[in-house]
PDB file of N, CA and C in Angstrom:
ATOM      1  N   UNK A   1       9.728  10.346   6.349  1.00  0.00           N
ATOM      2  CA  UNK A   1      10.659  10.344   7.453  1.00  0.00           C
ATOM      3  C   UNK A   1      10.082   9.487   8.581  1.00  0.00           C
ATOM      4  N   UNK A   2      10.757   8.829   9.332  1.00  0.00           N
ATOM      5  CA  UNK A   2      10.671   7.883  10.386  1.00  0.00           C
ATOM      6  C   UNK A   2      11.247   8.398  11.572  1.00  0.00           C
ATOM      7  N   UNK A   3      10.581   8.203  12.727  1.00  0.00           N
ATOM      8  CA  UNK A   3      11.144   8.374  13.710  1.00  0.00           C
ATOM      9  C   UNK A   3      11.270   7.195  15.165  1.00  0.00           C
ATOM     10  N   UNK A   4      12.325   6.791  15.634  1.00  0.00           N
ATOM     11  CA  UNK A   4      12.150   5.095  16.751  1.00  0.00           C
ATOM     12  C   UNK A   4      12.014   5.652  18.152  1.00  0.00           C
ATOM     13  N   UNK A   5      10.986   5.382  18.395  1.00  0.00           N
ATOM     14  CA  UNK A   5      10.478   4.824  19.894  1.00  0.00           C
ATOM     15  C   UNK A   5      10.496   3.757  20.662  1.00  0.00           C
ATOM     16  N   UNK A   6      11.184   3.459  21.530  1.00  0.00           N
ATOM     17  CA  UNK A   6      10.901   2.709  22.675  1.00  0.00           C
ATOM     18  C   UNK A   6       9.257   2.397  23.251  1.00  0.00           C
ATOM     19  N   UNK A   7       9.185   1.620  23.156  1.00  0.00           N
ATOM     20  CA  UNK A   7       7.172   1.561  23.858  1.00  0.00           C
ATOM     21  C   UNK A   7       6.948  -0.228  24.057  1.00  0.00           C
ATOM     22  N   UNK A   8       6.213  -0.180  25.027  1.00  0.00           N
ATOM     23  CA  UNK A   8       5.867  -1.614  25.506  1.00  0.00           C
ATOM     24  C   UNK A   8       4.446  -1.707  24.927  1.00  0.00           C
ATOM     25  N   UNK A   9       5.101  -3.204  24.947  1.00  0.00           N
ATOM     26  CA  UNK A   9       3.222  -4.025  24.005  1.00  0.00           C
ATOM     27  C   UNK A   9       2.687  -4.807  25.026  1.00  0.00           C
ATOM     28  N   UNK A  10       1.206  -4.314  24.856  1.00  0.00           N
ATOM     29  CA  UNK A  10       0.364  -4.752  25.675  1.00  0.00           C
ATOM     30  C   UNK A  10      -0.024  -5.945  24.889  1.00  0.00           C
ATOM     31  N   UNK A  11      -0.563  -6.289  23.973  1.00  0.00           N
ATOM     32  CA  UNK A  11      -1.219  -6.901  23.196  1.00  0.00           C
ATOM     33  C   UNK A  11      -0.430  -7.064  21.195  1.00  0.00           C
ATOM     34  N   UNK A  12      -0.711  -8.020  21.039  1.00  0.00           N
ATOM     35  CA  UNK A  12      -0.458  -8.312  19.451  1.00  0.00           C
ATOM     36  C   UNK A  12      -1.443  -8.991  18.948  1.00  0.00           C
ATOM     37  N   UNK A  13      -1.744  -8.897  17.574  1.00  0.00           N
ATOM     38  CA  UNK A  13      -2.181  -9.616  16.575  1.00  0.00           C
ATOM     39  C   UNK A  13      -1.675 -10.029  15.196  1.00  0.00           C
ATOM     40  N   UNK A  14      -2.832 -10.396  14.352  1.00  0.00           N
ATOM     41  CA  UNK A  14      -1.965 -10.481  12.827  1.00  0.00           C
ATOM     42  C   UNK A  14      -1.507  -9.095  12.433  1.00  0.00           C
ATOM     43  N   UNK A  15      -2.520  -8.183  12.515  1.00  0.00           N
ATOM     44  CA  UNK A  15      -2.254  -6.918  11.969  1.00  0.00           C
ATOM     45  C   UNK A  15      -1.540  -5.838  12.892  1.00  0.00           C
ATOM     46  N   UNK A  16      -1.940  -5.479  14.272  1.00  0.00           N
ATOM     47  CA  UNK A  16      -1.030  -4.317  14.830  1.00  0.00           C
ATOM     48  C   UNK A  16      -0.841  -4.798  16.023  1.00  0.00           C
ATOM     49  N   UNK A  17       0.075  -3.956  16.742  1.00  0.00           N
ATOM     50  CA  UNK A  17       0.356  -3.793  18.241  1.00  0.00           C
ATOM     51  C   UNK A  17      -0.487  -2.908  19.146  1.00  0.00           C
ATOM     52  N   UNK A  18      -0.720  -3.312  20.396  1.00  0.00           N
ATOM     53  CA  UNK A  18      -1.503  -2.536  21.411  1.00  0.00           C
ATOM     54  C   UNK A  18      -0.152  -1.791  22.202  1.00  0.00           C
ATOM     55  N   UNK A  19       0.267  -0.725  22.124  1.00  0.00           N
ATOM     56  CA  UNK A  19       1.504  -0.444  22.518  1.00  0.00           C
ATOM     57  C   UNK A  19       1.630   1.001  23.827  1.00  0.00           C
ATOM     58  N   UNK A  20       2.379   1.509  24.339  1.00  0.00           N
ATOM     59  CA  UNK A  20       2.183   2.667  25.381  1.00  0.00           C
ATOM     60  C   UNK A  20       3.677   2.951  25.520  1.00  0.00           C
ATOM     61  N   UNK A  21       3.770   4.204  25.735  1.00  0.00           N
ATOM     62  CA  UNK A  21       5.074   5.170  25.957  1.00  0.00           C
ATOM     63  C   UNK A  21       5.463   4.732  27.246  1.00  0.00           C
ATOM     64  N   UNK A  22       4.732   4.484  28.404  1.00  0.00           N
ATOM     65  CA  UNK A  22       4.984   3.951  29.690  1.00  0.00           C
ATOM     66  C   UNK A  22       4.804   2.858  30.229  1.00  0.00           C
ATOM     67  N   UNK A  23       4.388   2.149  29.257  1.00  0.00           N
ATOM     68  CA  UNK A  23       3.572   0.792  30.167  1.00  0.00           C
ATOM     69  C   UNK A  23       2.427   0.580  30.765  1.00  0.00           C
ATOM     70  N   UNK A  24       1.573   1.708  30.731  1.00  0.00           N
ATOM     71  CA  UNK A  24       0.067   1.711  31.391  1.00  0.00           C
ATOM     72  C   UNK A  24      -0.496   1.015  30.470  1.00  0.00           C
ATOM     73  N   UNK A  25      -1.566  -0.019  30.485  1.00  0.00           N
ATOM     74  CA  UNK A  25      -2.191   0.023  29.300  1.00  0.00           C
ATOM     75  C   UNK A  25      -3.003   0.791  29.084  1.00  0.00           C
ATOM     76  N   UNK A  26      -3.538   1.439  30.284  1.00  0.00           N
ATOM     77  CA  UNK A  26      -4.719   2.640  30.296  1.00  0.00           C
ATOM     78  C   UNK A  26      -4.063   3.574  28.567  1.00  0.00           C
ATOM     79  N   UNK A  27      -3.484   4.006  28.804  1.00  0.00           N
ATOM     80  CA  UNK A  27      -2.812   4.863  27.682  1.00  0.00           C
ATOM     81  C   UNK A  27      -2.067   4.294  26.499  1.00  0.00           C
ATOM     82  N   UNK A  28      -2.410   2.871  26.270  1.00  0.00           N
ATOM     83  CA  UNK A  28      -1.758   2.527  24.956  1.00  0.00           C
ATOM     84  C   UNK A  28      -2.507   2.951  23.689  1.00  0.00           C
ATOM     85  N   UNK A  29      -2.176   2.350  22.352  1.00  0.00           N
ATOM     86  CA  UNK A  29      -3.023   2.715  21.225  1.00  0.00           C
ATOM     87  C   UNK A  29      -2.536   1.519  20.480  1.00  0.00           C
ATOM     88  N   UNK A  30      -3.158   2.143  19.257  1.00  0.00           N
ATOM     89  CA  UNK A  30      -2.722   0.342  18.030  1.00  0.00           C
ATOM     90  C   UNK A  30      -1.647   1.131  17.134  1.00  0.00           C
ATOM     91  N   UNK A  31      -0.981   0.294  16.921  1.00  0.00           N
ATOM     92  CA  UNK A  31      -0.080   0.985  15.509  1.00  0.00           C
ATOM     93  C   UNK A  31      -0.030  -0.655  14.497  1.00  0.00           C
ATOM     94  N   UNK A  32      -0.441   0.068  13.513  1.00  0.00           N
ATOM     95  CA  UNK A  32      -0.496  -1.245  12.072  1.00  0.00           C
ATOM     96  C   UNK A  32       0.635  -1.725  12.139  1.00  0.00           C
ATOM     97  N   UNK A  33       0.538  -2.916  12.072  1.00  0.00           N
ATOM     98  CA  UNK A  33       2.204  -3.324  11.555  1.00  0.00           C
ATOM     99  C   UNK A  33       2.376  -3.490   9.842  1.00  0.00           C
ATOM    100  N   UNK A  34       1.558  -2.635   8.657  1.00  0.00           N
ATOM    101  CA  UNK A  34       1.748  -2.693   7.858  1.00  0.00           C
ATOM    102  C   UNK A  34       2.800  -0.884   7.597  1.00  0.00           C
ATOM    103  N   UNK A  35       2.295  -0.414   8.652  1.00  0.00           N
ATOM    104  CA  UNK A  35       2.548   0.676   8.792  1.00  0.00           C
ATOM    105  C   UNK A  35       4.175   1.077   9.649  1.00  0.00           C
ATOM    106  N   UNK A  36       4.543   0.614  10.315  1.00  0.00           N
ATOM    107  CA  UNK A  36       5.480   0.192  11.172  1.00  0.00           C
ATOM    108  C   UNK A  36       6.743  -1.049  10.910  1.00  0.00           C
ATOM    109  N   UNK A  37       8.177  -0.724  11.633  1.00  0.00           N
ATOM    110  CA  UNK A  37       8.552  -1.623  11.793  1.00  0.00           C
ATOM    111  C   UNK A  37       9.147  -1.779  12.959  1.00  0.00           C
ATOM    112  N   UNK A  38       9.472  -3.147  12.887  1.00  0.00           N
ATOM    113  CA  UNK A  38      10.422  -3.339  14.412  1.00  0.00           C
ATOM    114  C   UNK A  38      11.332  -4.444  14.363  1.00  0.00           C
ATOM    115  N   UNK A  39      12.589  -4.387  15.310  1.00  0.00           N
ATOM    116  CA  UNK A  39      13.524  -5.409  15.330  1.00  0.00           C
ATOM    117  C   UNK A  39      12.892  -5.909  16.593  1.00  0.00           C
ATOM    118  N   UNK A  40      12.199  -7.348  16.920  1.00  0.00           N
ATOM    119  CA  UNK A  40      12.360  -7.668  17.316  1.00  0.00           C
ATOM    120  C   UNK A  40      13.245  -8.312  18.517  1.00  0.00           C
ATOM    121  N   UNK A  41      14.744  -8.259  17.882  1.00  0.00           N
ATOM    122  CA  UNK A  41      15.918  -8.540  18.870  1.00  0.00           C
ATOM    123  C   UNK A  41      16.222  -7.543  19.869  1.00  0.00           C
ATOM    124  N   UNK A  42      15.748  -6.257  19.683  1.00  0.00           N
ATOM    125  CA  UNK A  42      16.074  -5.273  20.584  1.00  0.00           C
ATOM    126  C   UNK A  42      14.918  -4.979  21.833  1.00  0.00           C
ATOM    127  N   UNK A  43      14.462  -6.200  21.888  1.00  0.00           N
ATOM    128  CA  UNK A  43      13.679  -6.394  23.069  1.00  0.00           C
ATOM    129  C   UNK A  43      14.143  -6.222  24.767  1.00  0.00           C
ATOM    130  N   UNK A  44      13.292  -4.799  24.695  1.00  0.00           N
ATOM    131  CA  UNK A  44      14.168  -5.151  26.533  1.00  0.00           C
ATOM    132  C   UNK A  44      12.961  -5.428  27.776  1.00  0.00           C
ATOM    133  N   UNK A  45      13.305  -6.031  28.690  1.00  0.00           N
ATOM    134  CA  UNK A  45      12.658  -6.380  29.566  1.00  0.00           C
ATOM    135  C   UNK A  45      12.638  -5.447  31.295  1.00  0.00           C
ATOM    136  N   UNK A  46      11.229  -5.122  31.770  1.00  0.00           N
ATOM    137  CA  UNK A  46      11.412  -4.461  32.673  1.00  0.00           C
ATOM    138  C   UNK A  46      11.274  -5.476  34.218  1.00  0.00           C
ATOM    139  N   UNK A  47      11.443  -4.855  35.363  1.00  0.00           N
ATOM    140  CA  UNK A  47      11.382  -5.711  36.444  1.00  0.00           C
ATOM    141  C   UNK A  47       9.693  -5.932  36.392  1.00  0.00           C
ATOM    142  N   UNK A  48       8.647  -5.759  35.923  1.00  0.00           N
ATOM    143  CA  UNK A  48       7.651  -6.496  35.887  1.00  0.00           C
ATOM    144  C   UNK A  48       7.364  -7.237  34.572  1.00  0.00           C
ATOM    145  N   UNK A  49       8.364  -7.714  34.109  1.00  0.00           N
ATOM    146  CA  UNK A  49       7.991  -8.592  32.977  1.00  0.00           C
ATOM    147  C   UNK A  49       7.533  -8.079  31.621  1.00  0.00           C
ATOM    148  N   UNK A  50       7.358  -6.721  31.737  1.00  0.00           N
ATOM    149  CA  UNK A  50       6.648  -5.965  30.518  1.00  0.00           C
ATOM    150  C   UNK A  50       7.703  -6.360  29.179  1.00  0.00           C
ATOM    151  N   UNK A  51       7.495  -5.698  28.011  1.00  0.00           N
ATOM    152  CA  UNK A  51       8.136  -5.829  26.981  1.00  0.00           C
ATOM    153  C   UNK A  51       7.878  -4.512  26.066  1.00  0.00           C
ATOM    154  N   UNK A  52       9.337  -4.383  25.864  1.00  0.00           N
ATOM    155  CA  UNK A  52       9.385  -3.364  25.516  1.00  0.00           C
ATOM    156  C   UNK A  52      10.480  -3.255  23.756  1.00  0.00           C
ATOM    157  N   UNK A  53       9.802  -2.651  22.961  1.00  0.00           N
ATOM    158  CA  UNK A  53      10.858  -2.822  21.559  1.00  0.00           C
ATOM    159  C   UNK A  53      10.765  -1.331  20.813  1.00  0.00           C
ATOM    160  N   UNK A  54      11.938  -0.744  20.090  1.00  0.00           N
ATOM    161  CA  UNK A  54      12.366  -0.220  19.036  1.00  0.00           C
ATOM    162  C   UNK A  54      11.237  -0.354  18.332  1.00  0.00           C
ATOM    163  N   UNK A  55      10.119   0.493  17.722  1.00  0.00           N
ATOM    164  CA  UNK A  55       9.287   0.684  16.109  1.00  0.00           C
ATOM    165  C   UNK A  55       9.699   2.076  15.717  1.00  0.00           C
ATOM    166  N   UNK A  56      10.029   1.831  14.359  1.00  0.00           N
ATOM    167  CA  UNK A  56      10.264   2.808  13.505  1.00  0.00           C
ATOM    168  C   UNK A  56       9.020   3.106  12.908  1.00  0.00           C
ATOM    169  N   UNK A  57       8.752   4.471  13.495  1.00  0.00           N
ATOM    170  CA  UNK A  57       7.194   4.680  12.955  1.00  0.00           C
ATOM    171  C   UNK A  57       7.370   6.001  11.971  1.00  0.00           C
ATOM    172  N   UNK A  58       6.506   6.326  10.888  1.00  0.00           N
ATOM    173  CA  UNK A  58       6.312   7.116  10.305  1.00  0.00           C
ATOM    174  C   UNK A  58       5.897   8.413  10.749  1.00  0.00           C
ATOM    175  N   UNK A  59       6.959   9.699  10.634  1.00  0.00           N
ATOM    176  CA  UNK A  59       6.418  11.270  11.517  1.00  0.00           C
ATOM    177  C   UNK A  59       4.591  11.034  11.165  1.00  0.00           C
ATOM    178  N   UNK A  60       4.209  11.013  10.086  1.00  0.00           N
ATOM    179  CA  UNK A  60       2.563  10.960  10.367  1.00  0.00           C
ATOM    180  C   UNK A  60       2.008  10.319  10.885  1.00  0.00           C
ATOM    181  N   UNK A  61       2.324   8.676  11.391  1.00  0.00           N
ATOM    182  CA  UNK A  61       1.560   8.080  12.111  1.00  0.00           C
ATOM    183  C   UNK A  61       1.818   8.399  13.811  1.00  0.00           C
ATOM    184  N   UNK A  62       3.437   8.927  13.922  1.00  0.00           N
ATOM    185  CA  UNK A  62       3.668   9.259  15.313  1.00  0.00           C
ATOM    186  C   UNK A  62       2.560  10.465  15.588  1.00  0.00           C
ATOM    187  N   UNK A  63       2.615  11.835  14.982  1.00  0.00           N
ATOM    188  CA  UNK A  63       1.686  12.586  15.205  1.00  0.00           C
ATOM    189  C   UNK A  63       0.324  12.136  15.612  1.00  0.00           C
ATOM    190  N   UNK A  64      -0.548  11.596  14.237  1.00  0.00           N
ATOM    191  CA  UNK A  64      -1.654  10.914  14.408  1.00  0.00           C
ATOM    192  C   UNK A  64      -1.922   9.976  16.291  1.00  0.00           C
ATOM    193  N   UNK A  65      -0.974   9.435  16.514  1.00  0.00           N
ATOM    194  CA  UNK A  65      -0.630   8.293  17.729  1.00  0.00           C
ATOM    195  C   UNK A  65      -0.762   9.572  19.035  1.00  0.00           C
ATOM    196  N   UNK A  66      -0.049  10.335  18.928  1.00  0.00           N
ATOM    197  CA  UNK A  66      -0.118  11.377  19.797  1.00  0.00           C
ATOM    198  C   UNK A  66       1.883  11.352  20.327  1.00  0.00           C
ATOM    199  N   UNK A  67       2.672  10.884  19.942  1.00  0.00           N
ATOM    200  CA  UNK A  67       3.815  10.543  20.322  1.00  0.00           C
ATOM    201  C   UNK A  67       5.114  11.962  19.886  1.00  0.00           C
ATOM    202  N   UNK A  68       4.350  12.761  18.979  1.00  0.00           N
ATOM    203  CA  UNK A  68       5.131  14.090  18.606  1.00  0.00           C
ATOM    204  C   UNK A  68       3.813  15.887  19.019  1.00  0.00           C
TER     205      UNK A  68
END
């Protein structure tokens, strides 16, 4: 089972996202992107420029993440 979150990326690479429920980066984490997905197009933008997208993450990795 999957569950989609809203969360802004601090950071990317080949393999995961540096991502946060609020935008702090103080409080972000990594989520695999082998593990994860995301539409890209549903990118929304805040008044400081942040970025923010839709990942459909797995109930175990949300737990693990701290997000359930």
């Amino acid at each position: 089972m999957t569950e989609t979150y809203l969360l802004y990326v601090h950071h990317e690479t080949d393999s995961g996202w540096k991502v946060s429920e609020c935008g702090d980066e103080d409080d972000s984490f990594w989520l695999p992107k082998e593990k994860v997905d995301t539409n890209m197009v549903n990118m929304l933008r805040n008044g400081g420029g942040g970025r923010a997208y839709e990942f459909e993450i797995p109930q175990w990795l949300a737990v693990d993440r701290g997000l359930e």
